[in-house]
C-alpha atoms as a PDB file:
ATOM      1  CA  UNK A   1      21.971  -3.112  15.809  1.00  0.00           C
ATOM      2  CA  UNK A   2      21.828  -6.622  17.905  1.00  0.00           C
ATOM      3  CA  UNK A   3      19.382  -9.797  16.607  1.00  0.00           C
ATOM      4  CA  UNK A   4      16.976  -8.166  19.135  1.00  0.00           C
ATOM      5  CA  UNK A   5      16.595  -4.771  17.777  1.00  0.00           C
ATOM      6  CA  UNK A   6      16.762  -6.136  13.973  1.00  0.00           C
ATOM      7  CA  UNK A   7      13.708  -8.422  14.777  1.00  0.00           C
ATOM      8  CA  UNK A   8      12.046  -5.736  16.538  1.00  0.00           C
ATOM      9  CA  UNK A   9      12.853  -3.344  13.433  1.00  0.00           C
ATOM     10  CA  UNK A  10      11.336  -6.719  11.188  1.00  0.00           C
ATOM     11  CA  UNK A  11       8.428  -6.638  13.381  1.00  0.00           C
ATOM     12  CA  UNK A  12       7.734  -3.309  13.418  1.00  0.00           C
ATOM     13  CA  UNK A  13       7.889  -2.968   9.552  1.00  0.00           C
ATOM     14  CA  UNK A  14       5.374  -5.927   8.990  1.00  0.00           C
ATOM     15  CA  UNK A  15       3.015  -3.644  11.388  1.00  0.00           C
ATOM     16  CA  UNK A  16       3.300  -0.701   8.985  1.00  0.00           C
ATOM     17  CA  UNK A  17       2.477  -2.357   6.184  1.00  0.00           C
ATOM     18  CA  UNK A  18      -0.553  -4.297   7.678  1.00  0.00           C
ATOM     19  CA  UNK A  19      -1.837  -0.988   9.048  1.00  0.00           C
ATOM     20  CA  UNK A  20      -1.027   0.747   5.547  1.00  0.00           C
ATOM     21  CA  UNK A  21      -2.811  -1.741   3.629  1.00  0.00           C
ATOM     22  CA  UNK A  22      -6.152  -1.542   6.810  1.00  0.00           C
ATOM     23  CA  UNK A  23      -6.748   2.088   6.514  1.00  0.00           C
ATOM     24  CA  UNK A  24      -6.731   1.401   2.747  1.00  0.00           C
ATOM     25  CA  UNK A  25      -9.824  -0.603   3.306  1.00  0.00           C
ATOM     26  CA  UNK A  26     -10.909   1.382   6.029  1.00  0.00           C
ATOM     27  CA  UNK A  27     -10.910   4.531   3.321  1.00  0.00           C
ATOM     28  CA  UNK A  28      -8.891   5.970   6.097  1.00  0.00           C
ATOM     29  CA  UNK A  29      -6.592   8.318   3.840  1.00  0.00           C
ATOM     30  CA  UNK A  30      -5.221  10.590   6.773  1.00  0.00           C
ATOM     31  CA  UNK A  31      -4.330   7.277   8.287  1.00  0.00           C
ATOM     32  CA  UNK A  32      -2.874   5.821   4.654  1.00  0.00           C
ATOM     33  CA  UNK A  33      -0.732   9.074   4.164  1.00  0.00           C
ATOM     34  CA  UNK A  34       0.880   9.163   7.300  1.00  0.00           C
ATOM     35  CA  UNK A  35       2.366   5.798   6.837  1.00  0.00           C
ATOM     36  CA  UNK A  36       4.883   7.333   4.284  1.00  0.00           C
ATOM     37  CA  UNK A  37       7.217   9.564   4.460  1.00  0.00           C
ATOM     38  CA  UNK A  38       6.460  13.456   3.736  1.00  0.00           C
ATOM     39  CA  UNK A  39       8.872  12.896   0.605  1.00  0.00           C
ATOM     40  CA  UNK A  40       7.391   9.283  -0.026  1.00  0.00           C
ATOM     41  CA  UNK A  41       6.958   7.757  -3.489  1.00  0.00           C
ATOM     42  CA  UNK A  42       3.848   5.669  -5.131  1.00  0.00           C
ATOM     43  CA  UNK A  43       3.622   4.134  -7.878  1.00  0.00           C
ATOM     44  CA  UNK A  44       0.979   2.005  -9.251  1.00  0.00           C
ATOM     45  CA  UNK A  45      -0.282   0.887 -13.485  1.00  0.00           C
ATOM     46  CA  UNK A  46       2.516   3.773 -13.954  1.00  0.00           C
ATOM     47  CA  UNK A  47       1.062   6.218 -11.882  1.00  0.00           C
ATOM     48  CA  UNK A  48       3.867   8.146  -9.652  1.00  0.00           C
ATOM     49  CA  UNK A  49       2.885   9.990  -6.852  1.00  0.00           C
ATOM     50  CA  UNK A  50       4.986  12.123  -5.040  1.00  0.00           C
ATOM     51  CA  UNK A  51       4.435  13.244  -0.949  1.00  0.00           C
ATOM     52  CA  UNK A  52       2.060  12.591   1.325  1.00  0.00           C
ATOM     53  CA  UNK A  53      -1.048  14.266  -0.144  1.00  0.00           C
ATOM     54  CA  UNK A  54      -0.575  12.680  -3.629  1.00  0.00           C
ATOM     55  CA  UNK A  55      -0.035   9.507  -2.449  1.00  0.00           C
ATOM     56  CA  UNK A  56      -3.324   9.824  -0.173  1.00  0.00           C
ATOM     57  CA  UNK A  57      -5.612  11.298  -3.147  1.00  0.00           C
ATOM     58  CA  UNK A  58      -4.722   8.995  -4.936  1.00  0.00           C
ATOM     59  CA  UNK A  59      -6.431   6.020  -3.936  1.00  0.00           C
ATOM     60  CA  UNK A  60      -9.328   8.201  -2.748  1.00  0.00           C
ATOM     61  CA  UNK A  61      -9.573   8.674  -6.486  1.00  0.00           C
ATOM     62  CA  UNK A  62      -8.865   5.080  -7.548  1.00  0.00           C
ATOM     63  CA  UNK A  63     -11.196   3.198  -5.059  1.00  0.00           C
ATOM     64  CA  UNK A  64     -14.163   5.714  -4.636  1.00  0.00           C
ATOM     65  CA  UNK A  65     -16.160   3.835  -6.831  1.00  0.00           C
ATOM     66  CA  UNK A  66     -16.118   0.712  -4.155  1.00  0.00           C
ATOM     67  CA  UNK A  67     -18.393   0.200  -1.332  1.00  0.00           C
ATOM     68  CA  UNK A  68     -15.956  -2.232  -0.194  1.00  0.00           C
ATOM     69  CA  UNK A  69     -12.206  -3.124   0.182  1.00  0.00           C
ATOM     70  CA  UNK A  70     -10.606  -6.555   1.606  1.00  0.00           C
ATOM     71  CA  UNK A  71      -6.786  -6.736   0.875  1.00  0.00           C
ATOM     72  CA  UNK A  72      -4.904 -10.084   2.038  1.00  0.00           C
ATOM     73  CA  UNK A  73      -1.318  -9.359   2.933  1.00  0.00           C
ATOM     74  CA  UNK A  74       1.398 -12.125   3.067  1.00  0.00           C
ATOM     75  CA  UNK A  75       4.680 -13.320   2.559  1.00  0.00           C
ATOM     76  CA  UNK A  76       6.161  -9.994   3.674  1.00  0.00           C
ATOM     77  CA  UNK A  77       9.970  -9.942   3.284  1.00  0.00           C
ATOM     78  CA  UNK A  78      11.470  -7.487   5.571  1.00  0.00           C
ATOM     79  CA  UNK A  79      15.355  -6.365   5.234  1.00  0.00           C
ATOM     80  CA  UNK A  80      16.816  -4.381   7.922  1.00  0.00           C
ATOM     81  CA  UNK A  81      19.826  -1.915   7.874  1.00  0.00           C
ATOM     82  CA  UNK A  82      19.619   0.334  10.434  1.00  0.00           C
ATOM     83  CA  UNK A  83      17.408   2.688  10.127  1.00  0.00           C
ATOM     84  CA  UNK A  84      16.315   1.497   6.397  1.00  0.00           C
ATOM     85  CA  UNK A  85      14.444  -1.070   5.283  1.00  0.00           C
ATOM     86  CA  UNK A  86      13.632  -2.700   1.964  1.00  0.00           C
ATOM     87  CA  UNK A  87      11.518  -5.813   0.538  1.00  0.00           C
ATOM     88  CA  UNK A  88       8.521  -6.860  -0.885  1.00  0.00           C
ATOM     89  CA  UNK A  89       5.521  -8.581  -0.193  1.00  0.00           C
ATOM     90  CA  UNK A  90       2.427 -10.333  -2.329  1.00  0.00           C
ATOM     91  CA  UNK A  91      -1.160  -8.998  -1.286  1.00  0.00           C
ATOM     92  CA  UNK A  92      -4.852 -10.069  -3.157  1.00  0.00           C
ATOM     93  CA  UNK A  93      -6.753  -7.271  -3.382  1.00  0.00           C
ATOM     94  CA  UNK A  94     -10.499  -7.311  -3.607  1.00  0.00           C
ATOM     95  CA  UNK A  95     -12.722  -4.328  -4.908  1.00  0.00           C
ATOM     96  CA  UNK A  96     -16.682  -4.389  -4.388  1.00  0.00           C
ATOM     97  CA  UNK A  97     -18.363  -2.295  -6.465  1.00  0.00           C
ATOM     98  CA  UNK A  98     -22.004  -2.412  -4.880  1.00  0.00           C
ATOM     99  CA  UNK A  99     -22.429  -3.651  -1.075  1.00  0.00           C
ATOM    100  CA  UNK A 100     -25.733  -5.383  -2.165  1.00  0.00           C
ATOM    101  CA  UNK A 101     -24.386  -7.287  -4.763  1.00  0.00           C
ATOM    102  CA  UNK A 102     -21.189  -8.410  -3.126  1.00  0.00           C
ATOM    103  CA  UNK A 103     -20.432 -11.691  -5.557  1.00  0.00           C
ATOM    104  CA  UNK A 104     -19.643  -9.230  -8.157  1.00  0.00           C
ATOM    105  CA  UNK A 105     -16.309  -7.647  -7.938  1.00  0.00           C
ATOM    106  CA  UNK A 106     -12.275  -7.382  -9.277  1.00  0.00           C
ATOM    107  CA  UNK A 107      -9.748  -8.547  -8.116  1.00  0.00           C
ATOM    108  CA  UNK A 108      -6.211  -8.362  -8.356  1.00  0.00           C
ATOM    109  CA  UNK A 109      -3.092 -10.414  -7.366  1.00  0.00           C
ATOM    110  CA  UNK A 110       0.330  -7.945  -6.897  1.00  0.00           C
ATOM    111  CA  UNK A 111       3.370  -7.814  -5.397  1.00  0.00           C
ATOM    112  CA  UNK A 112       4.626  -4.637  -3.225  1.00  0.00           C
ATOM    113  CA  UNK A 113       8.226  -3.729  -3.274  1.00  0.00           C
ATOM    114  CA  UNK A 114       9.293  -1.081  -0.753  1.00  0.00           C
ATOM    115  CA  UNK A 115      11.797   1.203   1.118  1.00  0.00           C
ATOM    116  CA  UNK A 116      11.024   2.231   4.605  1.00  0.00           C
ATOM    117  CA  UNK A 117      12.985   4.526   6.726  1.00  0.00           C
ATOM    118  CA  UNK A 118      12.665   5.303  10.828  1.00  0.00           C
ATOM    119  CA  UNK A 119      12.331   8.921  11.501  1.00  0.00           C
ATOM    120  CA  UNK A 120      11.813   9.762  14.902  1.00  0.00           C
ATOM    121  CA  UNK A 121      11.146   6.216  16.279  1.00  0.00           C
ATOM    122  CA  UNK A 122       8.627   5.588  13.507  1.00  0.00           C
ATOM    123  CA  UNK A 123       9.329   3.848  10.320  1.00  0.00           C
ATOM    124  CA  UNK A 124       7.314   4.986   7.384  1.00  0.00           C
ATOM    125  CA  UNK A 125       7.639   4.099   3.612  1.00  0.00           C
ATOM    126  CA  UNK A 126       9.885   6.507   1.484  1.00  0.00           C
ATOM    127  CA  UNK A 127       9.047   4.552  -1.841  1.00  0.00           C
ATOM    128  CA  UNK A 128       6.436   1.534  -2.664  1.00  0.00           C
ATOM    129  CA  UNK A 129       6.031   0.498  -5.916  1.00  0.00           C
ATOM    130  CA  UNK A 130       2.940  -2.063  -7.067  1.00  0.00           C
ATOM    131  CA  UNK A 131       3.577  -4.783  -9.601  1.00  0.00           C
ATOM    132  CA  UNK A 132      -0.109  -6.161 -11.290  1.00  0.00           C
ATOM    133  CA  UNK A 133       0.486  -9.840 -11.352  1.00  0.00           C
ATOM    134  CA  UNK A 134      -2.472 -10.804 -12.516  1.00  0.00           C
ATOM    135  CA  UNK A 135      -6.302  -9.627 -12.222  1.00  0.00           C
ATOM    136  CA  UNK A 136      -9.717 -11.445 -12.336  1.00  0.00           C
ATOM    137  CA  UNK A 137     -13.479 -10.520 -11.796  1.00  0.00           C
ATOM    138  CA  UNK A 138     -14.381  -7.634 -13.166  1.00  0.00           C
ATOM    139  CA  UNK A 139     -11.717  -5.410 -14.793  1.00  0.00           C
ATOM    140  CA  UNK A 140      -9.768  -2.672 -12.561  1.00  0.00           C
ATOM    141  CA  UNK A 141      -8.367   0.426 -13.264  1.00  0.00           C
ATOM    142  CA  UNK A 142      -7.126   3.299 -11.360  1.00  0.00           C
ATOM    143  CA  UNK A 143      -8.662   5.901 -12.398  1.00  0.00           C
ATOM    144  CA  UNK A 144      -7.531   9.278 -14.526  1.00  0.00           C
ATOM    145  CA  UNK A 145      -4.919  11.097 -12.982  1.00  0.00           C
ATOM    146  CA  UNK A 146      -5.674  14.859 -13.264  1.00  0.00           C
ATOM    147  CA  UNK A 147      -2.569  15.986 -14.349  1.00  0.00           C
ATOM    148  CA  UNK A 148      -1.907  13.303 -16.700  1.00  0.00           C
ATOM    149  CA  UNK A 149      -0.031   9.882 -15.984  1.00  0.00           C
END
């Protein structure tokens, strides 16, 4: 792979995770599962999901009790190999719990460390794995997994 292709492959990455993390606010979860791969892993407060459709009910679980998502991406760090890719990035993710009332909601600071592999041409993430930092606002929870943590 030459510097073009590698920042391409950079580039490209950075795109998935910005359009992972907007159909997450968008309550888009078609859109959410299909940036991982079918065999993806999730894991969030402990949580593991495994595949597509538990990784996709699960935040239709989590955040159905929000009128409202905003998450702030940044600082992504994007390693290429190839046709893998690892790093991490920080995001602030805000939850609002009522539309009308939108000074009232929680917050929480993490950091997002992932794989990523390209299959056919697109890259998707094959594990991503959320670290709390720190939370504020009113408190956040996922909520209870049906099966048990």
């Amino acid at each position: 792979m030459n510097a073009a292709e590698t920042l391409q492959a950079e580039r490209d990455v950075v795109r998935l995770i910005r359009d992972t993390w907007a159909a997450i606010d968008r309550k888009d979860w078609a859109a959410y599962a299909d940036g991982f791969c079918e065999d993806g892993e999730f894991e969030i407060m402990g949580d593991r999901r495994r595949g597509r459709e538990a990784i996709a009910a699960g935040p239709a679980r989590d955040l159905a009790g929000y009128d409202a998502l905003q998450h702030f991406v940044m600082n992504e760090i994007v390693d290429v190999d190839g046709d893998r890719a690892s790093g991490q990035w920080y995001a602030l993710a805000v939850h609002v719990p009522d539309a009308a009332d939108p000074g009232t909601h929680a917050d929480v600071g993490l950091r997002y460390r992932f794989r990523a592999r390209r299959e056919d041409g697109a890259w998707r993430l094959e594990e991503a794995v959320i670290d709390v930092i720190w939370t504020a606002g009113m408190s956040f929870a996922i909520a209870e997994h049906p099966d048990g943590p």
